[in-house]
N, C-alpha and C. Protein backbone atom coordinates (compact mmCIF):
# COMPACT_ATOMS: atom_id res chain seq x y z
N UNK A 1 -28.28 -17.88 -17.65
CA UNK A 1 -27.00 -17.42 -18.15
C UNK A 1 -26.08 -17.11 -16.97
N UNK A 2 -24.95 -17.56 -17.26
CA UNK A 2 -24.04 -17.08 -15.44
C UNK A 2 -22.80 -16.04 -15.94
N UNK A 3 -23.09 -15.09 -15.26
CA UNK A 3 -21.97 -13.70 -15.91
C UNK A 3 -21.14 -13.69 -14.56
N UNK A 4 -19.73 -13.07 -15.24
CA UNK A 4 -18.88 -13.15 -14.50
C UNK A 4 -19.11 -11.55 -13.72
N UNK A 5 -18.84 -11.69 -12.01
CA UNK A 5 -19.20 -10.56 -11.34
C UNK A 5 -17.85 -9.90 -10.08
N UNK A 6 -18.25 -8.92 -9.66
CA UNK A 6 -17.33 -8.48 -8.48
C UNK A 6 -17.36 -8.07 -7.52
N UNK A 7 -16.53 -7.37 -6.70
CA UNK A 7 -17.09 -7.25 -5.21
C UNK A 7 -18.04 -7.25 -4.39
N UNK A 8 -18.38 -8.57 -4.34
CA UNK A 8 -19.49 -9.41 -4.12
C UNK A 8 -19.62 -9.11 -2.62
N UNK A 9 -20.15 -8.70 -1.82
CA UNK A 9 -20.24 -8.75 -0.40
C UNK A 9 -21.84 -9.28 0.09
N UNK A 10 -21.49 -10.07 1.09
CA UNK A 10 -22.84 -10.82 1.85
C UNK A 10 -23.09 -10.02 3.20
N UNK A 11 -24.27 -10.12 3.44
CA UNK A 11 -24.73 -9.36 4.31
C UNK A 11 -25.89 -10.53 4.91
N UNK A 12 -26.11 -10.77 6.33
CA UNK A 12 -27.07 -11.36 7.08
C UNK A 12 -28.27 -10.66 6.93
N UNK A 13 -29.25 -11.02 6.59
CA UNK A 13 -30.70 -10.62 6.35
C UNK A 13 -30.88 -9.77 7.56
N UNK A 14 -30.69 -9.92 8.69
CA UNK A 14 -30.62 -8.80 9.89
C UNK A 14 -30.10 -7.44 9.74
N UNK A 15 -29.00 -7.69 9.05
CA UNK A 15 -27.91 -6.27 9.11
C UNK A 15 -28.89 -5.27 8.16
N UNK A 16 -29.86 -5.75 7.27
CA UNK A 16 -30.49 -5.44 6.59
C UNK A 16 -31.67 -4.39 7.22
N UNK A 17 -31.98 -3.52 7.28
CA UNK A 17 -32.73 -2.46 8.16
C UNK A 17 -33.76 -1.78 7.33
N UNK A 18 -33.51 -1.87 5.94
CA UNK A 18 -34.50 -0.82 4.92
C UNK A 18 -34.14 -1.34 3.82
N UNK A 19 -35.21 -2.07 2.78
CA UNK A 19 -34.72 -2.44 1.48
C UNK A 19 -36.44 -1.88 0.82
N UNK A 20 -35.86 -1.41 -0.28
CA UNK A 20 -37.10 -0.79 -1.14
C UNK A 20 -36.90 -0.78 -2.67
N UNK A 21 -37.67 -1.28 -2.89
CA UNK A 21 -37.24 -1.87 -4.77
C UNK A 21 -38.27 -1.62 -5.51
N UNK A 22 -38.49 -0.43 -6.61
CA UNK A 22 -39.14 -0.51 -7.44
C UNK A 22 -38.34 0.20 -9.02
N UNK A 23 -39.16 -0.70 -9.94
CA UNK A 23 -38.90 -0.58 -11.36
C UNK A 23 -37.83 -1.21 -11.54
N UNK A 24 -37.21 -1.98 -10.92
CA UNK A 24 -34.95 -2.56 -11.62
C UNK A 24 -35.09 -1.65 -10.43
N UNK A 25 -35.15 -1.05 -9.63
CA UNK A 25 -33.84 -0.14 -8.87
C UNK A 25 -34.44 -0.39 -7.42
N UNK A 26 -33.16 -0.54 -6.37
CA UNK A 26 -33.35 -0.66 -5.01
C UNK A 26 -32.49 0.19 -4.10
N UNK A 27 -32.88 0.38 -3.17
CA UNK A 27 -32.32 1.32 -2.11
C UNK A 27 -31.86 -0.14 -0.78
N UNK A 28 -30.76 0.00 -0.38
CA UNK A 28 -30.42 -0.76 0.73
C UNK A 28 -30.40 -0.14 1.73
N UNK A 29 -30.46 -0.45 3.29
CA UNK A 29 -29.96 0.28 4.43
C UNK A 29 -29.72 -1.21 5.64
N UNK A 30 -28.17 -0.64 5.65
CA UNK A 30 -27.34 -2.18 6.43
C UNK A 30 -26.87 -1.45 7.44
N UNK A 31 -26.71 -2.09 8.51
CA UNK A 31 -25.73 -1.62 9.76
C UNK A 31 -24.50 -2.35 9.89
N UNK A 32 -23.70 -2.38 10.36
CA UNK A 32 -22.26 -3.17 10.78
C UNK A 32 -21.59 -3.09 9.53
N UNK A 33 -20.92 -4.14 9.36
CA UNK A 33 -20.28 -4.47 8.13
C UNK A 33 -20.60 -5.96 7.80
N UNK A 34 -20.42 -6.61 6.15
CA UNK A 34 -20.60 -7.43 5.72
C UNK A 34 -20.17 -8.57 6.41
N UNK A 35 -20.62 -10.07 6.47
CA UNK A 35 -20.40 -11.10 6.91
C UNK A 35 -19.13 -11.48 5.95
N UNK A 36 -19.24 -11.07 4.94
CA UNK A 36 -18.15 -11.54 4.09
C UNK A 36 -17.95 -10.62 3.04
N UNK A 37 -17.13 -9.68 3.06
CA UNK A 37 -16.40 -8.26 2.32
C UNK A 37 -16.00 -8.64 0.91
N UNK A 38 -15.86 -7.63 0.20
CA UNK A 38 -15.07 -8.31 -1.27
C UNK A 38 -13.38 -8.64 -1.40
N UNK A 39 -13.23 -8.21 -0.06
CA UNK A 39 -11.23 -8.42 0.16
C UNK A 39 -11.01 -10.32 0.27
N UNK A 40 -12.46 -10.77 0.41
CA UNK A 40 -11.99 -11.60 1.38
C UNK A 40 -12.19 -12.47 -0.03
N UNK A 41 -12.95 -12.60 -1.18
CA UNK A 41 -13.54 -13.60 -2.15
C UNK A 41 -12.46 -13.08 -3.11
N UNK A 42 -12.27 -14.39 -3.32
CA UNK A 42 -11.01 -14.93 -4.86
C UNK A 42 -11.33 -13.91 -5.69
N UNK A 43 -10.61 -12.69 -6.11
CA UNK A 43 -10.90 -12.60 -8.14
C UNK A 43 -11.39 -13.46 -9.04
N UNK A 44 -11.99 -13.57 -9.73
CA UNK A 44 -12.35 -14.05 -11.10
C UNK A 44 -13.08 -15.34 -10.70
N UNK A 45 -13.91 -15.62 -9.37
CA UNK A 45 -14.03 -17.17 -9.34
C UNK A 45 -15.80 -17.15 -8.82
N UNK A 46 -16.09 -15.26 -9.08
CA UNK A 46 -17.16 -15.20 -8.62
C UNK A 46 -18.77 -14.78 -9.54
N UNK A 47 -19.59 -15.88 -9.55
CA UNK A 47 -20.39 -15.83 -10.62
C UNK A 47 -21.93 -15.92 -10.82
N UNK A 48 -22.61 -15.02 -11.17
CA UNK A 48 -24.34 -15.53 -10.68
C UNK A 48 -25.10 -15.69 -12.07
N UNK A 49 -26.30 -16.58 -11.62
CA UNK A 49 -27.54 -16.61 -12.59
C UNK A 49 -28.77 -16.38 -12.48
N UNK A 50 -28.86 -15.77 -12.85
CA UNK A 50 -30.30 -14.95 -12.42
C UNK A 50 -31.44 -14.81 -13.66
N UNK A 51 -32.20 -15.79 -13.70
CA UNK A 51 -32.99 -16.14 -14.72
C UNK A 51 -34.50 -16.74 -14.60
N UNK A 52 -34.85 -16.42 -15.35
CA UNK A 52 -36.06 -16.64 -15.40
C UNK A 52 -35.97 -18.80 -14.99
N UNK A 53 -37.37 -18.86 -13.73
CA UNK A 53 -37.40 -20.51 -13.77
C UNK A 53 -38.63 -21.07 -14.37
N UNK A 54 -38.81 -22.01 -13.70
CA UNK A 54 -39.73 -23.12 -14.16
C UNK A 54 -41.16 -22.93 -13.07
N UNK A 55 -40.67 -22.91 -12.21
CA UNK A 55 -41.52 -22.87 -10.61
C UNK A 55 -41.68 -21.58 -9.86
N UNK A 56 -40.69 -20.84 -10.07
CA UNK A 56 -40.52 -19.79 -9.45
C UNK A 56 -40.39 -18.62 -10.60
N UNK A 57 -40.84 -17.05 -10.47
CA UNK A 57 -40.36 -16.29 -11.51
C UNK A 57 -39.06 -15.99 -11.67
N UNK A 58 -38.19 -16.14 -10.77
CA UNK A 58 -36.49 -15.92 -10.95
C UNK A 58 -36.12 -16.92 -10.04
N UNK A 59 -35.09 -17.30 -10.80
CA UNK A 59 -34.10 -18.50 -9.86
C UNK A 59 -32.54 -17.70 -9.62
N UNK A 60 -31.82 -17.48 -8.65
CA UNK A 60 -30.87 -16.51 -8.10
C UNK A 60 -29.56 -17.74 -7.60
N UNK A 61 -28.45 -17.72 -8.08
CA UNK A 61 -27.57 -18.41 -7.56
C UNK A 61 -26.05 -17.29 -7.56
N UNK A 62 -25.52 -17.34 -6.72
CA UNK A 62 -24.29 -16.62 -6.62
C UNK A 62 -23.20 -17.88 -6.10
N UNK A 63 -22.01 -18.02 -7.08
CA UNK A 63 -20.81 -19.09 -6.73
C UNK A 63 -19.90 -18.43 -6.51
N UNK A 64 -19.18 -18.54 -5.32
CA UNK A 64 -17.36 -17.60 -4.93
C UNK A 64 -16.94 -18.57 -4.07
N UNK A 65 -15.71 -18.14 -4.30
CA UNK A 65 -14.79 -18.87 -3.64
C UNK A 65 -13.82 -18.02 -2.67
N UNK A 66 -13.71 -18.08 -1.22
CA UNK A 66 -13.02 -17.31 -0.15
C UNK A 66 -11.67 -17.63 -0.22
N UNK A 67 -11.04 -16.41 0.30
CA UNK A 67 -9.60 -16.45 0.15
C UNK A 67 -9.15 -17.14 2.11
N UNK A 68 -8.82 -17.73 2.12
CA UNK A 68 -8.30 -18.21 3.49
C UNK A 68 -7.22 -17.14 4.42
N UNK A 69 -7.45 -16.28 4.20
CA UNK A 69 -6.52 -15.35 5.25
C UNK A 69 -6.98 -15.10 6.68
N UNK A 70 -8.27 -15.38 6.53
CA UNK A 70 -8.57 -14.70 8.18
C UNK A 70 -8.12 -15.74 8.97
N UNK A 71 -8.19 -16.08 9.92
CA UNK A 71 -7.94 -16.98 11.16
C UNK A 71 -9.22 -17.71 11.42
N UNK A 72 -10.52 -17.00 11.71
CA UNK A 72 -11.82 -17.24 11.75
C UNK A 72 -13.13 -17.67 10.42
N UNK A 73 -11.95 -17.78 9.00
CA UNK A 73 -12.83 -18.17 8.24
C UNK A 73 -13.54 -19.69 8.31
N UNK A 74 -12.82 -20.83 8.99
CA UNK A 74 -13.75 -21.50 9.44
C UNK A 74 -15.11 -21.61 10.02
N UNK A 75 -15.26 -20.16 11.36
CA UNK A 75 -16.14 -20.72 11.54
C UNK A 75 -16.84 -19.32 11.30
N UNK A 76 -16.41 -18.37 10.75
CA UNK A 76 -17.56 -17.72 10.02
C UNK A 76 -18.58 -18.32 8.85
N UNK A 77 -17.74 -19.40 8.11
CA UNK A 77 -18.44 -20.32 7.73
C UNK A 77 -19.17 -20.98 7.36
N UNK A 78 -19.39 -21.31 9.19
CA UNK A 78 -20.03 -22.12 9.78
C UNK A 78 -21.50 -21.59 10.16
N UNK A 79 -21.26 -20.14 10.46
CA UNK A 79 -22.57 -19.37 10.82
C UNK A 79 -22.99 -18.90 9.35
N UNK A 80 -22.24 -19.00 8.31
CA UNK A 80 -22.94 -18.30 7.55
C UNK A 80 -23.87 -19.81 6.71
N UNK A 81 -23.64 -20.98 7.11
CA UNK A 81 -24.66 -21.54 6.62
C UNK A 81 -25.84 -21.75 7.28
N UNK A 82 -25.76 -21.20 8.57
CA UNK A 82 -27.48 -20.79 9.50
C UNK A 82 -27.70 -19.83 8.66
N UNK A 83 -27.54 -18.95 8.18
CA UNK A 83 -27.93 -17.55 7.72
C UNK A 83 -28.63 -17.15 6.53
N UNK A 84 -29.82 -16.33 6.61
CA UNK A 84 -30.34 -16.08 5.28
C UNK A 84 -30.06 -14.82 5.22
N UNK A 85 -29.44 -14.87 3.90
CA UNK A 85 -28.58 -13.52 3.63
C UNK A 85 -29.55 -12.98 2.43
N UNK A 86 -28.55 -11.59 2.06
CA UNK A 86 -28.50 -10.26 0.92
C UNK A 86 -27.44 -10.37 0.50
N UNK A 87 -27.26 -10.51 -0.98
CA UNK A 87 -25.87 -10.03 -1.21
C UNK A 87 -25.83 -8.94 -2.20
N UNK A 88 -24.59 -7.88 -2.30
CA UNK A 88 -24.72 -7.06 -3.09
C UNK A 88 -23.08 -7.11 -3.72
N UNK A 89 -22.96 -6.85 -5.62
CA UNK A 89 -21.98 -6.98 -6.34
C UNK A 89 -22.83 -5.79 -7.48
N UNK A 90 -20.64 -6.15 -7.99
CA UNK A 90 -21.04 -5.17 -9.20
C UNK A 90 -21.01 -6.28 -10.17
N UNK A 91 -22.09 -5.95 -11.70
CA UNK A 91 -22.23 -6.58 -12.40
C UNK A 91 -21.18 -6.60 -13.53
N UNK A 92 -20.91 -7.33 -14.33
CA UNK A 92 -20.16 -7.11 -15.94
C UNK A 92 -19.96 -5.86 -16.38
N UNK A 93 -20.86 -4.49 -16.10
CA UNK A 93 -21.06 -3.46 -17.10
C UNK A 93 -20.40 -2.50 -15.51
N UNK A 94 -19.90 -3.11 -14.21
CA UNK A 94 -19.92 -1.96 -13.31
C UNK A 94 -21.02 -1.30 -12.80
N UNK A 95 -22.08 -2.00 -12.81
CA UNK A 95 -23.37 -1.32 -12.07
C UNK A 95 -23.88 -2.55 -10.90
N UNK A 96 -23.79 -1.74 -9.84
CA UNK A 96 -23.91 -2.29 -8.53
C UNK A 96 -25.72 -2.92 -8.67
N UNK A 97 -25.36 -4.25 -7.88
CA UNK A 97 -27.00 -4.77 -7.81
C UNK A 97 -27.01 -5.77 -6.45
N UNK A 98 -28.21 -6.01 -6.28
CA UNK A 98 -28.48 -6.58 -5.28
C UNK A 98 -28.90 -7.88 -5.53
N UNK A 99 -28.74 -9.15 -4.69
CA UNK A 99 -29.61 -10.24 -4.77
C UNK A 99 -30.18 -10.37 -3.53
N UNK A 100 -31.58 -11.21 -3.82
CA UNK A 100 -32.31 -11.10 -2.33
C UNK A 100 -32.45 -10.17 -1.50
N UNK A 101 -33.78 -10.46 -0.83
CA UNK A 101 -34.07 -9.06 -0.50
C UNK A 101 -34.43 -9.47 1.30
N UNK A 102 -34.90 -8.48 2.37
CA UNK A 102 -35.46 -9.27 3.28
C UNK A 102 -36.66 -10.28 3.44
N UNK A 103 -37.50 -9.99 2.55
CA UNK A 103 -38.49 -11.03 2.23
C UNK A 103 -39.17 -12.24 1.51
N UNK A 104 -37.14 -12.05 0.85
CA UNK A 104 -37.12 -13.02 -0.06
C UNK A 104 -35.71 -13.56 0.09
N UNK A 105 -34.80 -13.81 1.12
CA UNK A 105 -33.26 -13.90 1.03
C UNK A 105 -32.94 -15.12 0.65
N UNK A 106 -31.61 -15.41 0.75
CA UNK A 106 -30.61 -16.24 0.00
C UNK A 106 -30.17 -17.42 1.12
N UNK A 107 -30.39 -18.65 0.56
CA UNK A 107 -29.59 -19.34 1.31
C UNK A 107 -28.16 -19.46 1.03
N UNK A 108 -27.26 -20.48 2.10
CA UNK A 108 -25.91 -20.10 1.86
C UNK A 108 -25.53 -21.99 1.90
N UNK A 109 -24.98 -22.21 1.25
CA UNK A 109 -24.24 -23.76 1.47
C UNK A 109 -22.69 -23.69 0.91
N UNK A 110 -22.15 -24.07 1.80
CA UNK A 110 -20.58 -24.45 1.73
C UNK A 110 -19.85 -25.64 1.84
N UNK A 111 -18.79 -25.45 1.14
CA UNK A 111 -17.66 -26.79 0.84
C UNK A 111 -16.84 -26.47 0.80
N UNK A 112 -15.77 -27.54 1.18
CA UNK A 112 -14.25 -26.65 1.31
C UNK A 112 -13.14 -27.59 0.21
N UNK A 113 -12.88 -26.91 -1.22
CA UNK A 113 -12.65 -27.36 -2.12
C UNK A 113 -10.89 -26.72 -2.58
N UNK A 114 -9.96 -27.47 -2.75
CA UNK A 114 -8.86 -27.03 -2.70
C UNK A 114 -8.17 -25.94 -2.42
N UNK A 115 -8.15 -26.24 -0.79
CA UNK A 115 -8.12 -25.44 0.40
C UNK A 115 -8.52 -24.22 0.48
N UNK A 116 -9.60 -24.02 -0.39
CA UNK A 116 -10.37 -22.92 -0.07
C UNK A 116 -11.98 -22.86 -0.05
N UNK A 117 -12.93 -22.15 0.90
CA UNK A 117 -14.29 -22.35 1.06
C UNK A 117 -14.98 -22.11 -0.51
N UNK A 118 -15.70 -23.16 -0.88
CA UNK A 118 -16.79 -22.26 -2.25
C UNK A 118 -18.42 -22.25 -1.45
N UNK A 119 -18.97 -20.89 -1.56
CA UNK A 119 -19.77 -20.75 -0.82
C UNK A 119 -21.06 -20.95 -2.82
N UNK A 120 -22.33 -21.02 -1.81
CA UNK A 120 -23.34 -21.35 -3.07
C UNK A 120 -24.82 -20.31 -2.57
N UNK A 121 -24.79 -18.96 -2.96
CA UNK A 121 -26.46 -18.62 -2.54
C UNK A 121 -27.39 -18.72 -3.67
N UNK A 122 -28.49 -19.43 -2.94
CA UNK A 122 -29.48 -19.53 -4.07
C UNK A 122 -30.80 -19.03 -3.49
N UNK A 123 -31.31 -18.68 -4.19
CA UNK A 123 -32.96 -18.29 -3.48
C UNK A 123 -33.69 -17.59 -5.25
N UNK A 124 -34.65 -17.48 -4.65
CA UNK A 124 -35.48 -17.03 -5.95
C UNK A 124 -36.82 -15.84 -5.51
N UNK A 125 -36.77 -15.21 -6.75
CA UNK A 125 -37.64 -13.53 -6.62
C UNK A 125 -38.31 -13.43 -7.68
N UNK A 126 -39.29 -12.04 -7.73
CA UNK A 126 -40.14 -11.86 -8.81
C UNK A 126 -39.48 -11.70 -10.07
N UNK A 127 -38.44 -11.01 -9.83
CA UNK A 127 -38.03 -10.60 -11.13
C UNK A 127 -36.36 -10.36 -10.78
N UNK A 128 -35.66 -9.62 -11.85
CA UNK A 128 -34.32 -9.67 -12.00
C UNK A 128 -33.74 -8.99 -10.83
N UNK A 129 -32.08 -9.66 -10.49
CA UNK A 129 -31.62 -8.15 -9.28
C UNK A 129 -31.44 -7.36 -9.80
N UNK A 130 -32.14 -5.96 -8.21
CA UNK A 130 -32.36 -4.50 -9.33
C UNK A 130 -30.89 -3.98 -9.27
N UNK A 131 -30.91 -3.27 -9.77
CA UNK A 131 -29.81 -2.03 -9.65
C UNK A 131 -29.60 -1.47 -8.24
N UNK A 132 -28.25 -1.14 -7.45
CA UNK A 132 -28.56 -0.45 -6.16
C UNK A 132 -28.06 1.10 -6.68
N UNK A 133 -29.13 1.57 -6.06
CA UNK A 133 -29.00 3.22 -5.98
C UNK A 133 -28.08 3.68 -5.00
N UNK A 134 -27.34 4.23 -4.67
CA UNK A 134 -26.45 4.30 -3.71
C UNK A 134 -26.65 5.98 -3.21
């Protein structure tokens, strides 16, 4: 099922320092700031599925589309398709969650689709993204 989501921010599996998840609920601990903030991704263009697979127990995809303002969104990019990321958004209902974890992160693939980047993370986990406890 793909629900519509929000301030989606990506984080490099590095920045990542402490992740602990039990029952639905996770605790994060990041240093710096996000590789890619929620100022920077389109309104309304950002969307995940997170469902049970075939091969795997959860299949995880997150779709957004970047707003072109920075100067350097090229080649942030560019590094963010070396990168196995975390990302964290709020869901439909306003409750913050996480995808991917450090031992399970997200890949990143990009295209640059009427003049703006659509980025694609997919990766897959035991079960649903939990809730972040904040």
């Amino acid at each position: 099922m793909i629900q519509p989501i929000c301030h989606l921010c990506i984080w490099d599996v590095n920045q990542v320092k402490g992740y602990i998840e039990h029952e639905g609920h996770a605790r994060i601990a990041t240093i710096g700031t996000p590789l890619i903030d929620a100022m920077e991704v389109v309104p309304g263009t950002v969307s995940v599925i997170d469902q049970p697979g075939e091969e795997v127990a959860y299949t995880k995809q997150i779709d957004a589309f970047l707003r072109q303002s920075a100067d350097d969104m090229d080649a942030r990019v560019e590094i963010l398709r070396h990168q196995w990321v975390v990302a964290t958004y709020t869901d439909e209902r306003g409750q913050r969650r996480v995808c991917g974890s450090i031992s399970m992160p997200l890949s990143v693939s990009a295209a640059f689709r009427s003049g703006s980047w659509q980025l694609t993370l997919q990766g897959a986990a035991e079960g649903p993204n939990a809730c972040l406890d904040v």
